[in-house]
C-alpha atoms as a PDB file:
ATOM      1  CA  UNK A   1       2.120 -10.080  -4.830  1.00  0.00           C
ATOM      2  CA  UNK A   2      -0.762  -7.861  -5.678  1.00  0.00           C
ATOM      3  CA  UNK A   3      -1.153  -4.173  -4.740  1.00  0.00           C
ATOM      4  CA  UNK A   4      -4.686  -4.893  -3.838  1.00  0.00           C
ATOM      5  CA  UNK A   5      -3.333  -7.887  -1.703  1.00  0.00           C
ATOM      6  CA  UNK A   6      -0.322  -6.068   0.093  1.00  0.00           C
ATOM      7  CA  UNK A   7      -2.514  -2.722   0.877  1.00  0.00           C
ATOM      8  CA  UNK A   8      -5.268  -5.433   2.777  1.00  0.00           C
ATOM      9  CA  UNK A   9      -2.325  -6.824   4.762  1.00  0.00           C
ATOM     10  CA  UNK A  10      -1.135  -3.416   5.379  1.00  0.00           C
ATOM     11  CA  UNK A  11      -4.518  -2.697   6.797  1.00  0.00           C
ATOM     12  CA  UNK A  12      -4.577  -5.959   8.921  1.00  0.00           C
ATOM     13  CA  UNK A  13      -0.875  -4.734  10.095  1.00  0.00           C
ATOM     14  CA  UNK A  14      -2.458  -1.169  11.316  1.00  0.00           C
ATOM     15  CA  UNK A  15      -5.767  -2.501  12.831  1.00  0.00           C
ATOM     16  CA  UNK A  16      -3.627  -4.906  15.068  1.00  0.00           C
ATOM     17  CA  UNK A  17      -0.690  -2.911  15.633  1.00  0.00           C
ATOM     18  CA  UNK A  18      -0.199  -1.770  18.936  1.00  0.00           C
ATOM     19  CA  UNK A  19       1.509   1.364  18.762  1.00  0.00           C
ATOM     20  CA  UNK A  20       1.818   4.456  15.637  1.00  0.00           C
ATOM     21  CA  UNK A  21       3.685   3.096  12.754  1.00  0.00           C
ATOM     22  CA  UNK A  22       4.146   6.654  10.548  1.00  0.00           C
ATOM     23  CA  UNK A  23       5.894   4.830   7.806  1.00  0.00           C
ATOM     24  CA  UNK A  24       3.106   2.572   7.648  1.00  0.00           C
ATOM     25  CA  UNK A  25       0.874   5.149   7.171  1.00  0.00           C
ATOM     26  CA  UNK A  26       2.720   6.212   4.569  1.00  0.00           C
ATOM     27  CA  UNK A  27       3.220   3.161   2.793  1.00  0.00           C
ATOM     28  CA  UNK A  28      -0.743   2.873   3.262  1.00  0.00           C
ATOM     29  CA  UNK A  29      -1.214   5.777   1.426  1.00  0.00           C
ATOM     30  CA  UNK A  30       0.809   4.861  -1.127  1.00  0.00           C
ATOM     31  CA  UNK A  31      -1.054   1.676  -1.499  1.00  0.00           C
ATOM     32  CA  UNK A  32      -4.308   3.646  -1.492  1.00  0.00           C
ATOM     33  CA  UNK A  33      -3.145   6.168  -4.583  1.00  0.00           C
ATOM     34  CA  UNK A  34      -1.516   3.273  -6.417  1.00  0.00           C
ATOM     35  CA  UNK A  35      -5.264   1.357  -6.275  1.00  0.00           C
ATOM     36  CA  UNK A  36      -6.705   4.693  -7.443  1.00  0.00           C
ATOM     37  CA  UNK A  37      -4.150   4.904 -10.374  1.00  0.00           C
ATOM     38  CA  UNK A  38      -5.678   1.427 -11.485  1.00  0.00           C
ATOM     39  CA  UNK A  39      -3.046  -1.012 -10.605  1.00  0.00           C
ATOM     40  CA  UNK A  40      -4.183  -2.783  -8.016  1.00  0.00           C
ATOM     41  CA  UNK A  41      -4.217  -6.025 -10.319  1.00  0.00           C
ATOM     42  CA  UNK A  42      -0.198  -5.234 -10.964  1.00  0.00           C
ATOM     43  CA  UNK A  43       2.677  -6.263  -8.645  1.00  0.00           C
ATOM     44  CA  UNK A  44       3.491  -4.415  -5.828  1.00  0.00           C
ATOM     45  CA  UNK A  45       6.558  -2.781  -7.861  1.00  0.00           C
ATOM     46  CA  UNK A  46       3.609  -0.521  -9.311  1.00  0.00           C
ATOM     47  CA  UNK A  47       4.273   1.276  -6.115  1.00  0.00           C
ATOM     48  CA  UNK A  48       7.558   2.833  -7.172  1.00  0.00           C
ATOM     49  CA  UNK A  49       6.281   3.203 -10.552  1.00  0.00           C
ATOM     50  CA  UNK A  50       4.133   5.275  -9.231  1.00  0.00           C
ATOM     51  CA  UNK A  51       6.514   7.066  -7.461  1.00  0.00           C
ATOM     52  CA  UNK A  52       8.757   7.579 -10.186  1.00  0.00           C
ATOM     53  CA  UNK A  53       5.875   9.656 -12.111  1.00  0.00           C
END
């Protein structure tokens, strides 16, 4: 499943989500710098990756 893919759902998940979900605001911006990094082709694993750095 695509970074590119997961962060859209992620957005869906926060536009429809009726209450404050911190860690998915946090997971969003990991999404977001992971896209910026230029792996939004890559498998969402790319996250940790990222993370890891």
């Amino acid at each position: 499943f695509s970074v590119k893919n997961l962060h859209k759902d992620m957005r869906l998940a926060k536009k429809t989500a009726k209450r404050e979900l911190p860690q998915l605001e946090r997971t969003l911006q990991t999404l977001a710098a992971t896209e910026a990094a230029g792996h939004s082709k890559e498998d969402f694993i790319s996250m940790i990756r990222l993370l890891e750095d």
